[in-house]
Protein backbone atom coordinates (compact mmCIF):
# COMPACT_ATOMS: atom_id res chain seq x y z
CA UNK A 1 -2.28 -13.87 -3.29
CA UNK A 2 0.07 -12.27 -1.67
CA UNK A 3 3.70 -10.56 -2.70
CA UNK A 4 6.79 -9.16 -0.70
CA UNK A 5 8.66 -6.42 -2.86
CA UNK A 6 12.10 -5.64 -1.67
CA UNK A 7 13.29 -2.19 -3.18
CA UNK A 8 17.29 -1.19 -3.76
CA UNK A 9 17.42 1.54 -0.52
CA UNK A 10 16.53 -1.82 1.61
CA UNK A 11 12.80 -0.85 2.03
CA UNK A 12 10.22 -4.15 1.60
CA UNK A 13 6.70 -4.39 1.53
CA UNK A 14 4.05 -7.10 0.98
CA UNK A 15 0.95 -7.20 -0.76
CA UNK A 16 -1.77 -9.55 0.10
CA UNK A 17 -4.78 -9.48 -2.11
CA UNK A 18 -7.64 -11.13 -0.80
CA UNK A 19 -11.52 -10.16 -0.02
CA UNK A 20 -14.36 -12.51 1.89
CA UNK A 21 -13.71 -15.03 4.48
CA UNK A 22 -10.76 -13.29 6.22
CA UNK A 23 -10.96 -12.68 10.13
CA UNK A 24 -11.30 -9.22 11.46
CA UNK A 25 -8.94 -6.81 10.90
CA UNK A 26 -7.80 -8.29 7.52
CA UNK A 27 -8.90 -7.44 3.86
CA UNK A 28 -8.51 -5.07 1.24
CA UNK A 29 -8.34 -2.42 3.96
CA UNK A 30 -5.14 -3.17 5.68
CA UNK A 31 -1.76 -2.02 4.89
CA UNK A 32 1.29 -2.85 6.85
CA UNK A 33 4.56 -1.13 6.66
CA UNK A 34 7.75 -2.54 8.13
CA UNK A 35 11.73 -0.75 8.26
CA UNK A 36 14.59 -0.20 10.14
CA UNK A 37 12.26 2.55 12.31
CA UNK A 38 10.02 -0.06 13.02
CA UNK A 39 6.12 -1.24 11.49
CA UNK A 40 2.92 0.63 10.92
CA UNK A 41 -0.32 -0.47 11.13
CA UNK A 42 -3.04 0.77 9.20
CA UNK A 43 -6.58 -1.28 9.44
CA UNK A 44 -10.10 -0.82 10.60
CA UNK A 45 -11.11 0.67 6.73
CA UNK A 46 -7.69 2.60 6.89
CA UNK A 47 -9.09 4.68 10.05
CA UNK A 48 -6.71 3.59 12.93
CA UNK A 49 -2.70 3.45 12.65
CA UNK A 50 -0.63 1.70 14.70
CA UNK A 51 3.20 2.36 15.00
CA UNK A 52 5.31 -0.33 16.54
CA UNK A 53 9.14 1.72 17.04
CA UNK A 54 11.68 -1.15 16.70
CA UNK A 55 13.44 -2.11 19.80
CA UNK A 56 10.46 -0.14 22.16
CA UNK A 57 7.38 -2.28 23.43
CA UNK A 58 5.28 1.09 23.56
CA UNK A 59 2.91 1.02 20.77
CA UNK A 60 1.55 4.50 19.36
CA UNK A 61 -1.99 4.73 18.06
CA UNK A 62 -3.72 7.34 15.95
CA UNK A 63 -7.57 6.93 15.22
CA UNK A 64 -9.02 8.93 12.49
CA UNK A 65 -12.49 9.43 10.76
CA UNK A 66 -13.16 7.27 7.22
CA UNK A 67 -13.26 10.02 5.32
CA UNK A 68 -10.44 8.85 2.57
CA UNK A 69 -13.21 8.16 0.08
CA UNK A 70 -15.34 11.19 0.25
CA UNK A 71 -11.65 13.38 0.45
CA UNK A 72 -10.58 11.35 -2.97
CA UNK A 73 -13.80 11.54 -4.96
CA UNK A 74 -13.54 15.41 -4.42
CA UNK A 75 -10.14 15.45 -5.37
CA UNK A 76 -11.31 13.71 -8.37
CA UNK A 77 -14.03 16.42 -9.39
CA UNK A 78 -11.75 19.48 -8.50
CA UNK A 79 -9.38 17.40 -11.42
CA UNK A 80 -11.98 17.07 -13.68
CA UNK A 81 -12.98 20.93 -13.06
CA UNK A 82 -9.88 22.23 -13.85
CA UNK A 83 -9.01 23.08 -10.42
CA UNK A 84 -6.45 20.63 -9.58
CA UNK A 85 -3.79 19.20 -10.91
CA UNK A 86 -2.93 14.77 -10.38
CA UNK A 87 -1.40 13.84 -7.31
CA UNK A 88 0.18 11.05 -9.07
CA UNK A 89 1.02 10.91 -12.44
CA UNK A 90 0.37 8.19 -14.96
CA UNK A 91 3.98 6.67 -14.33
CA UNK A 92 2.98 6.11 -11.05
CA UNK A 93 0.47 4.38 -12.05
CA UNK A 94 2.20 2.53 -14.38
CA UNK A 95 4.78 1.26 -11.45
CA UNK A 96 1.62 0.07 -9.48
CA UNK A 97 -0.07 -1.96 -12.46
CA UNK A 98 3.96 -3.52 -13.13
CA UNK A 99 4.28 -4.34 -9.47
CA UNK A 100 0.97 -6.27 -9.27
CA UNK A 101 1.77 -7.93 -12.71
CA UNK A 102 4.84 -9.10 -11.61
CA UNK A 103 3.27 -10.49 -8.57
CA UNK A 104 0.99 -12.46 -10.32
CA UNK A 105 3.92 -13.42 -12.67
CA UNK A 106 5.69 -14.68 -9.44
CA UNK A 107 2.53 -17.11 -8.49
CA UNK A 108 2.35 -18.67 -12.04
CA UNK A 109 5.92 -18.99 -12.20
CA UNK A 110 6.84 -19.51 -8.47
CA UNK A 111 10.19 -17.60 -9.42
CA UNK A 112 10.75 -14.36 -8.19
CA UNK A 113 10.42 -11.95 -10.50
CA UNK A 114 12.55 -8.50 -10.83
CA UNK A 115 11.16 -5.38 -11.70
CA UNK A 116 14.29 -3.47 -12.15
CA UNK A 117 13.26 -0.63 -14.84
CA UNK A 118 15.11 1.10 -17.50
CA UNK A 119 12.49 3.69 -17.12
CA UNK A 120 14.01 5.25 -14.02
């Protein structure tokens, strides 16, 4: 599946859900972003970012460790503890569940589907 979301300050973004059978470099482990600055990159199990700066043909590359997982479960515990407060609060959450049910929404209906809130 996948789903382009187009927000009011011009931003967009897609979201492709998919798992086994895709070629290297795609999967649940890729995120692109793309704006007037230009589009990032992120792939290889979110450990190397690319930045493509609009109008430049130099691309920028960072390469980091996989260490998102480990870094989030701890974040988790030091929650749990006491010793931490969310990074994200349950609205968040709640926008990420409504953007991925509208998405799906979209498919079934093949209609694009508006998530304008009230709860802003």
């Amino acid at each position: 599946m996948s789903a382009t979301f187009r927000f009011a300050n011009e931003a967009a973004g897609t979201l492709i859900v998919g798992d086994s059978g895709q070629p290297p470099g795609m999967g649940k482990f890729l995120v692109q972003l793309f704006g007037r600055e230009g589009v990032a990159v992120l792939n290889d199990r979110l450990t190397r970012l690319a930045f493509h700066p609009a109008g430049q043909g130099a691309v920028q590359y960072l390469q980091g460790e996989e260490d998102g997982f480990i870094n989030e479960n701890r974040a988790f515990i030091r929650l749990l503890r006491g010793q931490a407060a969310a990074d994200s609060s349950l609205y968040e959450g709640f926008l990420s569940q409504l953007m991925i049910d509208a998405a799906l929404a979209s498919v079934i209906s093949q209609q694009v589907v508006s998530l304008v809130s009230n709860h802003e």
